[in-house]
C-alpha atoms as a PDB file:
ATOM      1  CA  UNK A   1       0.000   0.000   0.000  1.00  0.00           C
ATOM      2  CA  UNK A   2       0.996   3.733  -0.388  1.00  0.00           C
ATOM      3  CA  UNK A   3       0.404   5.668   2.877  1.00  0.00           C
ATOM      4  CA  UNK A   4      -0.225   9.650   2.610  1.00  0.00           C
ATOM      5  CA  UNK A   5      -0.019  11.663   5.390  1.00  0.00           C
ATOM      6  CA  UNK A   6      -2.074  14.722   6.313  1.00  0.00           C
ATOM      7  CA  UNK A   7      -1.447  16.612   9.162  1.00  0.00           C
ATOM      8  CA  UNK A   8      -3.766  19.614   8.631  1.00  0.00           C
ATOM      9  CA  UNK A   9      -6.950  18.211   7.131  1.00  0.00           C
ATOM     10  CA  UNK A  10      -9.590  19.879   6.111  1.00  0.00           C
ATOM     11  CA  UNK A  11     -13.751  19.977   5.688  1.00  0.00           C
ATOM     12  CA  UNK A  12     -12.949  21.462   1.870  1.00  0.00           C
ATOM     13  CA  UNK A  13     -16.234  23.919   0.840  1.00  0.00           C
ATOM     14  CA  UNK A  14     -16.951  24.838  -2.710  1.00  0.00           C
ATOM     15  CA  UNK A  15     -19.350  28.222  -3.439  1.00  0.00           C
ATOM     16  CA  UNK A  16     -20.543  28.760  -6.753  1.00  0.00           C
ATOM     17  CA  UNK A  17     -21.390  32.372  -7.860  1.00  0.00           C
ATOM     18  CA  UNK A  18     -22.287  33.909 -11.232  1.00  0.00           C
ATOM     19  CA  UNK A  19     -19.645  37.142 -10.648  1.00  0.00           C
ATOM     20  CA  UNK A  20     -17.457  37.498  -7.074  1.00  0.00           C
ATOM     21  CA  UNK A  21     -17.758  40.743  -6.573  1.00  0.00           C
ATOM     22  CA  UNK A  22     -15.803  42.375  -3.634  1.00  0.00           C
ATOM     23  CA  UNK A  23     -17.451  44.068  -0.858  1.00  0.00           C
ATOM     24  CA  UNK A  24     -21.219  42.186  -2.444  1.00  0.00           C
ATOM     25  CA  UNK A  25     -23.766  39.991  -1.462  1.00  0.00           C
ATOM     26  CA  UNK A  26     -23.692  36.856  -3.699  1.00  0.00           C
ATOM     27  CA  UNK A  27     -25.920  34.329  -4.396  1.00  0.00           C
ATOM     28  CA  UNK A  28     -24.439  30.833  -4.238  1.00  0.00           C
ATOM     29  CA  UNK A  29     -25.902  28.936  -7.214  1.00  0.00           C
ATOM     30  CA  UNK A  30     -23.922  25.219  -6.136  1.00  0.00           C
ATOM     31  CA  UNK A  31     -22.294  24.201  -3.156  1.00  0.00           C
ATOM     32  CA  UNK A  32     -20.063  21.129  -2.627  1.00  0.00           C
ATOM     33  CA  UNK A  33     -17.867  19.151   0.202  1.00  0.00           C
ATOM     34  CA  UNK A  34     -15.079  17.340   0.357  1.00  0.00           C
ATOM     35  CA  UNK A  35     -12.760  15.375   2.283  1.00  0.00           C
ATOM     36  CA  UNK A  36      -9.449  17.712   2.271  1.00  0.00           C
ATOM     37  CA  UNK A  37      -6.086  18.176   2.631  1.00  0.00           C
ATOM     38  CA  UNK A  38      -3.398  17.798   0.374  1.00  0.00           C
ATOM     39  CA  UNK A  39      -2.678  13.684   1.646  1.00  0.00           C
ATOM     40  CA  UNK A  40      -6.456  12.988   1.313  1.00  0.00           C
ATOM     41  CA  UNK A  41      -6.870  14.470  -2.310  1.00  0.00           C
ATOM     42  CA  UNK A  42      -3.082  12.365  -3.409  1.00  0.00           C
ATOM     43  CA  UNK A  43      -4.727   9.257  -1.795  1.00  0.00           C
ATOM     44  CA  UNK A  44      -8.511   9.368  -4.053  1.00  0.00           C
ATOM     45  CA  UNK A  45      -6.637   9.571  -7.189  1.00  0.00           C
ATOM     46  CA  UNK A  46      -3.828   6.809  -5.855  1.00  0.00           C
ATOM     47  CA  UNK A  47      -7.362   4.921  -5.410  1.00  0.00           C
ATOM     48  CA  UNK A  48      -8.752   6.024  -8.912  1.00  0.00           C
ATOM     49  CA  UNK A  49      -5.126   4.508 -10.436  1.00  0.00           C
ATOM     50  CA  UNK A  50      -5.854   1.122  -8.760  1.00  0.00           C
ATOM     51  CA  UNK A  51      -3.592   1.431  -5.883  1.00  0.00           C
ATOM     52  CA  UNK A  52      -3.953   1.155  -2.300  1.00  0.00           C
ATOM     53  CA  UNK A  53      -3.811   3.607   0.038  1.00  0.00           C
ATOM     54  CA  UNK A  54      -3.992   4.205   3.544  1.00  0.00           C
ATOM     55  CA  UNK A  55      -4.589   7.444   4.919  1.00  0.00           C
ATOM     56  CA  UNK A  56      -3.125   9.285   7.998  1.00  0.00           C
ATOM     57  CA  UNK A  57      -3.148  12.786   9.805  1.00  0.00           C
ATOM     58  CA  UNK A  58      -5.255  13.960  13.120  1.00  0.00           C
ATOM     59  CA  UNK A  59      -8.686  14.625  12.573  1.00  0.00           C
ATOM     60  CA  UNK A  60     -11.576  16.085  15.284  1.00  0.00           C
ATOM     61  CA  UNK A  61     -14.711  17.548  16.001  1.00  0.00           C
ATOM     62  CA  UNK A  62     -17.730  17.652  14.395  1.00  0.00           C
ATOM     63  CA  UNK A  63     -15.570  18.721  10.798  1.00  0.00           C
ATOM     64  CA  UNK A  64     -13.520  15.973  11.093  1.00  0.00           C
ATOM     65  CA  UNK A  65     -16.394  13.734  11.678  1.00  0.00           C
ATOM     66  CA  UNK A  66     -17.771  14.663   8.411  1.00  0.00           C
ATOM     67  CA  UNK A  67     -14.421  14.819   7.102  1.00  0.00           C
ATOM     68  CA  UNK A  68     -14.308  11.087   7.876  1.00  0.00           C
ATOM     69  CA  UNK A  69     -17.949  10.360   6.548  1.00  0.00           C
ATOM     70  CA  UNK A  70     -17.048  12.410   3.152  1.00  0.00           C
ATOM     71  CA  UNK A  71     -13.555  10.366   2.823  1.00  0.00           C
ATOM     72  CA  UNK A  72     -15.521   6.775   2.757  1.00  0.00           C
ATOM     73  CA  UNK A  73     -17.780   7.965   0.245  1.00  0.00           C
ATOM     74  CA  UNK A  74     -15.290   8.974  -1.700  1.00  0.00           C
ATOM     75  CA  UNK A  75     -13.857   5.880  -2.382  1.00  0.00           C
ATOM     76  CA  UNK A  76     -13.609   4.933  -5.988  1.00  0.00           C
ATOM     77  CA  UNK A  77     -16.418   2.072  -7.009  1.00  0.00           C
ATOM     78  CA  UNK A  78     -13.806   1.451  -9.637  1.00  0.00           C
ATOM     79  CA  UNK A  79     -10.666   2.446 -11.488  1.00  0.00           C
ATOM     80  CA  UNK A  80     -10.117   4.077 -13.968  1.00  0.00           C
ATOM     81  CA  UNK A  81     -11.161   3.231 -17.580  1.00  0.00           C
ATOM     82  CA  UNK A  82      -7.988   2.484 -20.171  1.00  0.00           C
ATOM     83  CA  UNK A  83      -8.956   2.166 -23.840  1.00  0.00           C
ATOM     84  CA  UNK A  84     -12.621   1.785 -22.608  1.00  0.00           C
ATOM     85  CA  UNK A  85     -11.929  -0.763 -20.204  1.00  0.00           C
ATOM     86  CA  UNK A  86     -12.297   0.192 -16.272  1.00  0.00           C
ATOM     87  CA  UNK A  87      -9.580  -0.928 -13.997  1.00  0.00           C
ATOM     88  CA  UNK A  88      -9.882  -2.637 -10.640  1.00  0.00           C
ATOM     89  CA  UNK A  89      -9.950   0.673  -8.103  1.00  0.00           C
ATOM     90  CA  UNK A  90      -7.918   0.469  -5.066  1.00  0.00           C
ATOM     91  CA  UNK A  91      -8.805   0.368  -1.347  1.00  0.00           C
ATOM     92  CA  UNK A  92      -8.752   3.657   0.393  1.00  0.00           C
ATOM     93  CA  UNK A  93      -8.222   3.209   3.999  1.00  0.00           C
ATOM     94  CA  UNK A  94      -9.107   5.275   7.056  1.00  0.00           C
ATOM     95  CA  UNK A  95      -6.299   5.595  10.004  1.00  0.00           C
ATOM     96  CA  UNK A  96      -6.530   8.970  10.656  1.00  0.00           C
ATOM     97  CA  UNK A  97      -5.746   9.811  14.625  1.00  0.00           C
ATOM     98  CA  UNK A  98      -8.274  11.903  16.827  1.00  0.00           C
ATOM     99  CA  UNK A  99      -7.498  14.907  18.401  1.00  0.00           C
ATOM    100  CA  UNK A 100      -9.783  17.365  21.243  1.00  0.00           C
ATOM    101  CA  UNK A 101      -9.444  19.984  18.741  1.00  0.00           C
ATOM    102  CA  UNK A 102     -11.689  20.974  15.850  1.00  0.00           C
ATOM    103  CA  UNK A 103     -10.803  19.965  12.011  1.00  0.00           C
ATOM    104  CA  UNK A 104     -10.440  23.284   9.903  1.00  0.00           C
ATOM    105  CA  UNK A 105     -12.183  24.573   6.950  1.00  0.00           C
ATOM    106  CA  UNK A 106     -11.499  26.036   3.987  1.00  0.00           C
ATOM    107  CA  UNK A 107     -13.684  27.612   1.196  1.00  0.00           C
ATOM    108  CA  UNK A 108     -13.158  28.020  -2.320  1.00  0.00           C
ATOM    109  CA  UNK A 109     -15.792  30.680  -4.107  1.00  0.00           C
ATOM    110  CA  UNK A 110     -15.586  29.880  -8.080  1.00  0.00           C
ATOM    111  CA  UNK A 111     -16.632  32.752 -10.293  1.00  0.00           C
ATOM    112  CA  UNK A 112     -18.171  31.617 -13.238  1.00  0.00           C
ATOM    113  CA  UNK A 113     -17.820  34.463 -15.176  1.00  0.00           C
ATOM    114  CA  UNK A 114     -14.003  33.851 -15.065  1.00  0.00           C
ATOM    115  CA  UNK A 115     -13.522  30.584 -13.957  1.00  0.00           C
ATOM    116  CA  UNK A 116     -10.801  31.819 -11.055  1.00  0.00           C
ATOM    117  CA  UNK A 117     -11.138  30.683  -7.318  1.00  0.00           C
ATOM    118  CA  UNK A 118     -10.766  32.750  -4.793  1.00  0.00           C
ATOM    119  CA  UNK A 119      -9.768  30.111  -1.444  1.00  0.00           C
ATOM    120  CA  UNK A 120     -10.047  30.815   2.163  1.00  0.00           C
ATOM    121  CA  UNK A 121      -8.039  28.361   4.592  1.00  0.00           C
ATOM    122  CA  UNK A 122      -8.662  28.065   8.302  1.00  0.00           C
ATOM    123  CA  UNK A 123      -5.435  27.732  10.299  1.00  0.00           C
ATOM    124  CA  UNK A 124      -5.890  24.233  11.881  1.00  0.00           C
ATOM    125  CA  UNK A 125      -6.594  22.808  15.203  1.00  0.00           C
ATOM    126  CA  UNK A 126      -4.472  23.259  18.141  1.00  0.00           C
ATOM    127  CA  UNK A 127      -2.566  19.866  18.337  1.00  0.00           C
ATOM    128  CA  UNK A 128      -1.159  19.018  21.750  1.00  0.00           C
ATOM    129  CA  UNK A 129       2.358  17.625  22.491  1.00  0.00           C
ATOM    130  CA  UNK A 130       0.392  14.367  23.919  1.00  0.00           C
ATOM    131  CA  UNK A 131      -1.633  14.239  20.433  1.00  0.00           C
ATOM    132  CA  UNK A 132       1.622  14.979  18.275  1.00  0.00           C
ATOM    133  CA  UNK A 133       3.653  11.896  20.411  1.00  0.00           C
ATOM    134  CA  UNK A 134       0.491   9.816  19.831  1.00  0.00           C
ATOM    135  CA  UNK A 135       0.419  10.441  16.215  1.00  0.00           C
ATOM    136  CA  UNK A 136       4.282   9.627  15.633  1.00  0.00           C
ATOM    137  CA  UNK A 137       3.248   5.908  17.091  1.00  0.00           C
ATOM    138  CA  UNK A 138       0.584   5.365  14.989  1.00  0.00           C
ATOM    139  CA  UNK A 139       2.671   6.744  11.975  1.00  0.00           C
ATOM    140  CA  UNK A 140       5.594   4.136  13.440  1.00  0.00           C
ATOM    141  CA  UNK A 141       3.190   1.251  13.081  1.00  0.00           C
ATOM    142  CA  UNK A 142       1.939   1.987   9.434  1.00  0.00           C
ATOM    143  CA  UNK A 143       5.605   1.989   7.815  1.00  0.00           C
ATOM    144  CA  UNK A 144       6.871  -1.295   7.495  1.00  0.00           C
ATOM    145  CA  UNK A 145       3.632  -2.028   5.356  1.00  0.00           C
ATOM    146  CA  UNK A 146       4.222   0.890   2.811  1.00  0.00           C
ATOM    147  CA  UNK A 147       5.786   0.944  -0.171  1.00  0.00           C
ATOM    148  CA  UNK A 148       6.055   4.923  -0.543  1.00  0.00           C
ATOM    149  CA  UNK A 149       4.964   7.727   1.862  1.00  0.00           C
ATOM    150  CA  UNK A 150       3.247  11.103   0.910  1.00  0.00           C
ATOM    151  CA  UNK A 151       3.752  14.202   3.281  1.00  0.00           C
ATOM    152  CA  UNK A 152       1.708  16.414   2.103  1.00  0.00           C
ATOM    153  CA  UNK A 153       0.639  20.319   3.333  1.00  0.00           C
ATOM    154  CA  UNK A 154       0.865  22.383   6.126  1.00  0.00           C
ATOM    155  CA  UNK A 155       1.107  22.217   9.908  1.00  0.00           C
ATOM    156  CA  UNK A 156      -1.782  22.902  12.420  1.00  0.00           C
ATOM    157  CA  UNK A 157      -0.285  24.743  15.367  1.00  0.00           C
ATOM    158  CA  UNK A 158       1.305  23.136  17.769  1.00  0.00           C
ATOM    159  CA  UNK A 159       2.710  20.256  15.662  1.00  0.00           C
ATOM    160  CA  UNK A 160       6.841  21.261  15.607  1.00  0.00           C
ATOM    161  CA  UNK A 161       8.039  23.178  12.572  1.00  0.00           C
ATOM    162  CA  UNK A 162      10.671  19.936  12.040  1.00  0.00           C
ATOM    163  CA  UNK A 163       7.678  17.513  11.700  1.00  0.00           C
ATOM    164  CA  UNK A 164       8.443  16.602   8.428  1.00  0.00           C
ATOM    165  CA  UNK A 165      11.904  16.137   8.792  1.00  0.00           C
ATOM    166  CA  UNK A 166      11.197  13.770  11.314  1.00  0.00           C
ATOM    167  CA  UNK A 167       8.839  11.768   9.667  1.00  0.00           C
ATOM    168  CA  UNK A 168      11.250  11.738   6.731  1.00  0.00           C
ATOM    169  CA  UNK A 169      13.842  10.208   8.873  1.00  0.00           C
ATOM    170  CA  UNK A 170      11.508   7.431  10.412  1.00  0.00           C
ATOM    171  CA  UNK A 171      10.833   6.423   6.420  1.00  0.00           C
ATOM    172  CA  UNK A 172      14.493   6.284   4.945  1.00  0.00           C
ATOM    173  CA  UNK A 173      15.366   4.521   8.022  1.00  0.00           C
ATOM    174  CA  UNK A 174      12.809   1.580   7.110  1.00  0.00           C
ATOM    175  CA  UNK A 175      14.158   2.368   3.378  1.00  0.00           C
ATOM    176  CA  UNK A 176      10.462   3.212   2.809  1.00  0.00           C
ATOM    177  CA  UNK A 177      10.630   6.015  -0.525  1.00  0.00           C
ATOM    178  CA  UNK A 178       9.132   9.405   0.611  1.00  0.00           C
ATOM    179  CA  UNK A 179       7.610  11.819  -1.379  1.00  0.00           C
ATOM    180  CA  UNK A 180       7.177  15.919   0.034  1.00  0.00           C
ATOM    181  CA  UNK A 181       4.821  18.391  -0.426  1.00  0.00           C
ATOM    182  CA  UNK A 182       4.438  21.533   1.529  1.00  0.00           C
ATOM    183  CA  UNK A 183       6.241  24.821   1.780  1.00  0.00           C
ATOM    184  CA  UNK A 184       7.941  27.474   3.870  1.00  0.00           C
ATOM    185  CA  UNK A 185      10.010  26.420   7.129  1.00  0.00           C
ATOM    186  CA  UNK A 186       8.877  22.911   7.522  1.00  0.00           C
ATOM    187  CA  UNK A 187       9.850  22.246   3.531  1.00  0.00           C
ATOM    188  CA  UNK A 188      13.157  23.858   4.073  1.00  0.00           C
ATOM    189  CA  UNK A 189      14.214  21.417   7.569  1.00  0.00           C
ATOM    190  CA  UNK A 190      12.583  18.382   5.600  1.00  0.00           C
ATOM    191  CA  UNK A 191      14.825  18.458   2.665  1.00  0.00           C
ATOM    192  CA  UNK A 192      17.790  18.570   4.915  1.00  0.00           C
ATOM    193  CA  UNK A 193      16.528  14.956   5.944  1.00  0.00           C
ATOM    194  CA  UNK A 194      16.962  13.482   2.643  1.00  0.00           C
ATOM    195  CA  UNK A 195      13.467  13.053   0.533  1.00  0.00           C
ATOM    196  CA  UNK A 196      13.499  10.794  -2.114  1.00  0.00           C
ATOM    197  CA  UNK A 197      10.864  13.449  -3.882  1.00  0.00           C
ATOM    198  CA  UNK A 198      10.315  16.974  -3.177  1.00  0.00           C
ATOM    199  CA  UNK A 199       7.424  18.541  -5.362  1.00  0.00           C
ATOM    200  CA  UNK A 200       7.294  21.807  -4.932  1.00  0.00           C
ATOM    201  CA  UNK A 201       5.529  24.856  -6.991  1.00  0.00           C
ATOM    202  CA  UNK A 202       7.806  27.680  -8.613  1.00  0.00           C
ATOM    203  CA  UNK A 203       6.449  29.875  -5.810  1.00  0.00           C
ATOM    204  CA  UNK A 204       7.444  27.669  -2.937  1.00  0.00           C
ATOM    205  CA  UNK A 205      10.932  26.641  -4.937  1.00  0.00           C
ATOM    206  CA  UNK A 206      11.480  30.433  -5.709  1.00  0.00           C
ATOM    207  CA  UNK A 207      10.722  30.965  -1.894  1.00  0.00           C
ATOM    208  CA  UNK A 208      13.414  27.912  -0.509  1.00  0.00           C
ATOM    209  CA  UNK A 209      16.150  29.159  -2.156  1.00  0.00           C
ATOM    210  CA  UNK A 210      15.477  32.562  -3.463  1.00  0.00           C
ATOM    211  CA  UNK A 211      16.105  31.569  -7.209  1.00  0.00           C
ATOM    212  CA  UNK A 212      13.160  32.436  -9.681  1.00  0.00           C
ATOM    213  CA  UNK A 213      14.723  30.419 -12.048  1.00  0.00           C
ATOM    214  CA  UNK A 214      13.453  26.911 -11.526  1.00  0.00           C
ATOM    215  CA  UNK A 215      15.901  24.850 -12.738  1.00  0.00           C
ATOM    216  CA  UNK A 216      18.755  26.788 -10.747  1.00  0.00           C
ATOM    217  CA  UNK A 217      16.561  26.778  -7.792  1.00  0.00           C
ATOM    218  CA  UNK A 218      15.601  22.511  -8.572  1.00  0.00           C
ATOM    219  CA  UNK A 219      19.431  22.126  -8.770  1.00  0.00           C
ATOM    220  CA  UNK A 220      19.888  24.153  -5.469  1.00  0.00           C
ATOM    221  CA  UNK A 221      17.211  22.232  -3.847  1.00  0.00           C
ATOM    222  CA  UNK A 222      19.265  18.780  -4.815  1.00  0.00           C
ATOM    223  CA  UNK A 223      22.359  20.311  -3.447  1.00  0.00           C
ATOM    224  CA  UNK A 224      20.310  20.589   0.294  1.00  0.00           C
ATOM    225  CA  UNK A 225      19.377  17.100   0.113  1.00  0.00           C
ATOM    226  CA  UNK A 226      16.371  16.048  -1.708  1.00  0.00           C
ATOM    227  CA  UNK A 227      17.326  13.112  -3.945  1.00  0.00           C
ATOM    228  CA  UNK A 228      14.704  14.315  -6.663  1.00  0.00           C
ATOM    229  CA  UNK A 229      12.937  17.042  -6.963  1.00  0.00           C
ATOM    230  CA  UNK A 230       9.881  17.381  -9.295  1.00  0.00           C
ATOM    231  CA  UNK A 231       8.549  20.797  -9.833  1.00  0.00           C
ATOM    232  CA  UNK A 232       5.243  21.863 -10.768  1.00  0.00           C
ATOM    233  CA  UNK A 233       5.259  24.815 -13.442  1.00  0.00           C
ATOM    234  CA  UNK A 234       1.238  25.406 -13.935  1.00  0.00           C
ATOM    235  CA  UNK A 235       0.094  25.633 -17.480  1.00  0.00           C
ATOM    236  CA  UNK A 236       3.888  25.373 -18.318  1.00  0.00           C
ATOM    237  CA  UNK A 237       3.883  21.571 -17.179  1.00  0.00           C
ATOM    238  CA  UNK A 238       6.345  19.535 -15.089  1.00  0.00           C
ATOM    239  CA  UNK A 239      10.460  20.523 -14.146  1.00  0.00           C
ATOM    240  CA  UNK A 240      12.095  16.854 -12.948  1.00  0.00           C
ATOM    241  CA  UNK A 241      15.633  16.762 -11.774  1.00  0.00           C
ATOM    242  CA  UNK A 242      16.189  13.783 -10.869  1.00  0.00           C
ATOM    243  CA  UNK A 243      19.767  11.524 -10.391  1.00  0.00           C
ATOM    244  CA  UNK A 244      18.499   9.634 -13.692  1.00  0.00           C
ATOM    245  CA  UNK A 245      18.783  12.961 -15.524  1.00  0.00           C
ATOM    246  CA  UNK A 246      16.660  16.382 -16.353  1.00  0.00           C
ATOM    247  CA  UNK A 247      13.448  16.900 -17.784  1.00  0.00           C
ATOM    248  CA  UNK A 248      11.363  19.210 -18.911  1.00  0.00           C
ATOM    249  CA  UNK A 249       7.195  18.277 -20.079  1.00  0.00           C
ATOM    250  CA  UNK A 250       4.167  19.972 -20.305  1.00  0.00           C
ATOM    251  CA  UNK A 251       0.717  19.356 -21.696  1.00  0.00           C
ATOM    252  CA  UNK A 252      -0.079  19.894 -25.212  1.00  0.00           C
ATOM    253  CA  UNK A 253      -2.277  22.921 -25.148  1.00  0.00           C
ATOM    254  CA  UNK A 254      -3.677  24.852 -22.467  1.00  0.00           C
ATOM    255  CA  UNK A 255      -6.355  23.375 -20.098  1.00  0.00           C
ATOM    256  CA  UNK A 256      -8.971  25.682 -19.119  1.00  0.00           C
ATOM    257  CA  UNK A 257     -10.840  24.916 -15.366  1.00  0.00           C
ATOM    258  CA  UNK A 258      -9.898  24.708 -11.982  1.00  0.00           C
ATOM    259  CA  UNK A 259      -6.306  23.935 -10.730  1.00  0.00           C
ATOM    260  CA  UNK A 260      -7.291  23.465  -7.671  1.00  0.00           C
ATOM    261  CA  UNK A 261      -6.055  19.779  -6.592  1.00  0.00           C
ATOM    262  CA  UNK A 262      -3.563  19.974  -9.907  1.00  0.00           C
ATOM    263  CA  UNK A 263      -0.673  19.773  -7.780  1.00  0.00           C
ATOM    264  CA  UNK A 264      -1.772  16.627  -5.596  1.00  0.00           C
ATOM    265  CA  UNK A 265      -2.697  14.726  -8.578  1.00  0.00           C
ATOM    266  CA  UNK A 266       1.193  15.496  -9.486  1.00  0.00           C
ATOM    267  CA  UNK A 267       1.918  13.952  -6.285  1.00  0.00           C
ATOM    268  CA  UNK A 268       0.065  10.748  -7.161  1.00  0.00           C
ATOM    269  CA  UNK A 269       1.389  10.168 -10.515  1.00  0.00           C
ATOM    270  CA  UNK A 270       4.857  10.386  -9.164  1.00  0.00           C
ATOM    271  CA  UNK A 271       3.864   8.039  -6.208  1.00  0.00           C
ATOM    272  CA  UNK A 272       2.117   5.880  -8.921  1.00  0.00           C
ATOM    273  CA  UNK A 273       4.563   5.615 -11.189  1.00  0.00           C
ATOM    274  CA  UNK A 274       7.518   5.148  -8.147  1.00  0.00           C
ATOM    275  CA  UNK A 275       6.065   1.880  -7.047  1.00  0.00           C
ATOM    276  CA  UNK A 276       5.527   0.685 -10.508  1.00  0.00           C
ATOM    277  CA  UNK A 277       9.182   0.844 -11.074  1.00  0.00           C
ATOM    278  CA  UNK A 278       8.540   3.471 -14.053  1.00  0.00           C
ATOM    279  CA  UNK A 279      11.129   5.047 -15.448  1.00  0.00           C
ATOM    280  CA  UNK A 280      11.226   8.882 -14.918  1.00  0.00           C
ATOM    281  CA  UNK A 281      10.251  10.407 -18.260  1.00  0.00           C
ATOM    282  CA  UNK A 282       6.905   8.239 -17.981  1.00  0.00           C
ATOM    283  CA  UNK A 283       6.218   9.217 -14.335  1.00  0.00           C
ATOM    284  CA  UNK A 284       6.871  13.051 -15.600  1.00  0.00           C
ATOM    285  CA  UNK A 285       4.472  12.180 -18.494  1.00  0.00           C
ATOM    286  CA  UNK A 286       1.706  10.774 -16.301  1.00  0.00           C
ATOM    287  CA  UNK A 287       2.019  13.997 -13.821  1.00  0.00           C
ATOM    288  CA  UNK A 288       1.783  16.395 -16.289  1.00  0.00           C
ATOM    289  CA  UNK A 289      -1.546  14.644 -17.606  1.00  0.00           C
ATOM    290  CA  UNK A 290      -3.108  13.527 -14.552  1.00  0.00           C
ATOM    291  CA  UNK A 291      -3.091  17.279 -13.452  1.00  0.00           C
ATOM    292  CA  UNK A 292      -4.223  18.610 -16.612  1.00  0.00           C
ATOM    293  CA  UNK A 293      -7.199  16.470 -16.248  1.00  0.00           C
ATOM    294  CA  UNK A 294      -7.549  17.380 -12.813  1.00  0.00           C
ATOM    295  CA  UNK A 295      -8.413  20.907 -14.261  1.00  0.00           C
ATOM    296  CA  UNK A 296     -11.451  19.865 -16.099  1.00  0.00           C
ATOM    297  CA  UNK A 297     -12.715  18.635 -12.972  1.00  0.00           C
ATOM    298  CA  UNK A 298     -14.480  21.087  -9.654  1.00  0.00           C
ATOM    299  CA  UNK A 299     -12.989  19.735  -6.856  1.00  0.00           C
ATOM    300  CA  UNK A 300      -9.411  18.800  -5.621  1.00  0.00           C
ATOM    301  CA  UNK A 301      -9.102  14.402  -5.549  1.00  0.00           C
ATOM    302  CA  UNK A 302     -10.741  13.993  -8.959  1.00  0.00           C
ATOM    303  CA  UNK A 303      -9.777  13.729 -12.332  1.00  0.00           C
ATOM    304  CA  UNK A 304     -11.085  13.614 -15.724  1.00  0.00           C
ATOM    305  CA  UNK A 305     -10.508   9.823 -16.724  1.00  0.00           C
ATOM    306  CA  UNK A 306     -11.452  10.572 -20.649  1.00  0.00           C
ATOM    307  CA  UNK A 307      -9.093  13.202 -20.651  1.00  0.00           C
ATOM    308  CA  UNK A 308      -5.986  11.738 -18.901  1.00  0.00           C
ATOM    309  CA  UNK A 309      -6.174   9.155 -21.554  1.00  0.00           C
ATOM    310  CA  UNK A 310      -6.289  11.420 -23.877  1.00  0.00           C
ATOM    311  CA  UNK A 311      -3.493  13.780 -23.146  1.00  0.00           C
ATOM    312  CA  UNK A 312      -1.245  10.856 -21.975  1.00  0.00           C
ATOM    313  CA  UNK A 313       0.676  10.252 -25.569  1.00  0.00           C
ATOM    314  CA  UNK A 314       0.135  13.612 -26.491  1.00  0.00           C
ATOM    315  CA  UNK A 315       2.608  14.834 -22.905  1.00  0.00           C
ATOM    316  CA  UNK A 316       6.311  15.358 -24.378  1.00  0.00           C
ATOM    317  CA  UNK A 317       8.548  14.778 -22.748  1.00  0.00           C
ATOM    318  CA  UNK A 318      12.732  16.689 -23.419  1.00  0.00           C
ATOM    319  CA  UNK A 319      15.492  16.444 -21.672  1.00  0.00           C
ATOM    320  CA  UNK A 320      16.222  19.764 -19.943  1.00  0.00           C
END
């Protein structure tokens, strides 16, 4: 199984308006919720791709109650369809830990007029030093069954800034493969641990080494530790620097939707394509399409199966 981990989930909202207009009163014409967190949306489409996954993180309160409810029905009835055939979906499992505190929310108001999302996160539930020691068990006792890790988003408060790092540590030691994703101070101690994947956006690359220039700043981020690093350039595609080599791919026209969740479908393909023993150009390939795909979808864990097969063989993929 692949195990994600989400420290900071989420109760995800969707609003739906005709025009955002600041300072207005709207009139929400569709609402939707999710399951969220970066972890939980990486694990639905690890299901959708036929693998399993277990996920893991602290979740409480009446939100995370729901946030539990949501993630079962989420669950993928079946995989996805190649060349018109459906696949066998994996099993999503449930191990995340309870905490006293209150799972956050955050809300996502669409315009339709332009398509753009304006998001609003909650910071998180206070975790306590108990909750945090209790969580590093339970995280202890899911390794030796994984065959790759996701850590994925940010902290709540009171969980320590070297979290990640940790939990990096506790992998590699097992020789368990460990993809990162999240940003900012706890991205900057985890890659001094040694990730086998870091997969980071151009903002939180630029903002880690204070090089706008991705590949100088992918190269930089090698040179702190991360073994690969996979970077994700928006409508411009996919950066990979990797010890196999450097790549550079990107879809084959511009996608027009939502990019919300574009990034964590990244994630998965990578994670995917790691435990299938694909080489890297493929798993590039496969990241760059799974997220364009993602667009075409409205909300984060979901992709667009008929396009993703589409836009597979059309992803090229150049050495950088």
């Amino acid at each position: 199984m692949i195990l994600t981990v989400t420290l900071n989930t989420a109760l995800d909202l969707t609003y739906h308006v005709p025009r955002l207009e600041p300072h207005g009163s709207h009139r929400v014409t569709e609402v939707t919720e999710r399951a969220g967190g970066k972890g939980l949306n990486v694990a639905r489409v690890l299901a959708a791709l036929g693998h399993d996954t277990v996920v893991t993180g602290f979740v409480g309160g009446s939100t995370g109650s729901t946030v539990r409810r949501l993630l079962a029905e989420s669950a993928p009835s079946e995989g996805i369809a190649v060349g018109g055939v459906a696949g066998t979906a994996g099993r999503l499992t449930d191990a995340l830990v309870p905490i006293g505190g209150r799972t956050r929310r955050t809300v996502g108001v669409v315009d339709a007029s332009t398509g753009d999302t304006t998001q609003l996160n909650e910071p998180g539930p206070d975790v306590t030093p108990k909750e945090w020691a209790g969580f590093a068990d339970a995280y202890a006792r899911l390794l030796p069954e994984a065959r790759a890790v996701a850590l994925c988003g940010s902290l709540p408060p009171g969980v320590p800034v070297g979290a990640y790092a940790l939990l990096v540590r506790k992998a590699r030691a097992l020789g368990v493969p460990v993809l990162l994703d999240t940003s900012g101070e706890p991205l900057r101690r985890a890659v001094a641990a040694r990730p086998d994947v870091v997969k980071p956006n151009a903002e939180e690359l630029a903002a880690l080494t204070g090089s706008t220039e991705p590949l100088r700043a992918a190269l930089d981020t090698r040179r702190r530790g991360a073994h690969a690093v996979a970077a994700t350039l928006g409508p411009a595609g996919m950066l990979a620097v990797t010890p196999d080599g450097t790549w550079r791919a990107a879809p084959p026209r511009r996608i027009p939707g939502n990019p919300t969740g574009a990034g964590d479908s990244a994630s998965a393909a990578l994670l995917s394509g790691w435990v299938e023993n694909l080489p890297w150009p493929d798993r590039i390939a496969r990241a760059v399409a799974l997220s364009a795909a993602t667009v075409r979808t409205p909300a984060a864990g979901e992709f667009d199966a008929a396009a993703y097969e589409a836009l597979l063989p059309q992803v090229k993929v150049a050495q950088a």
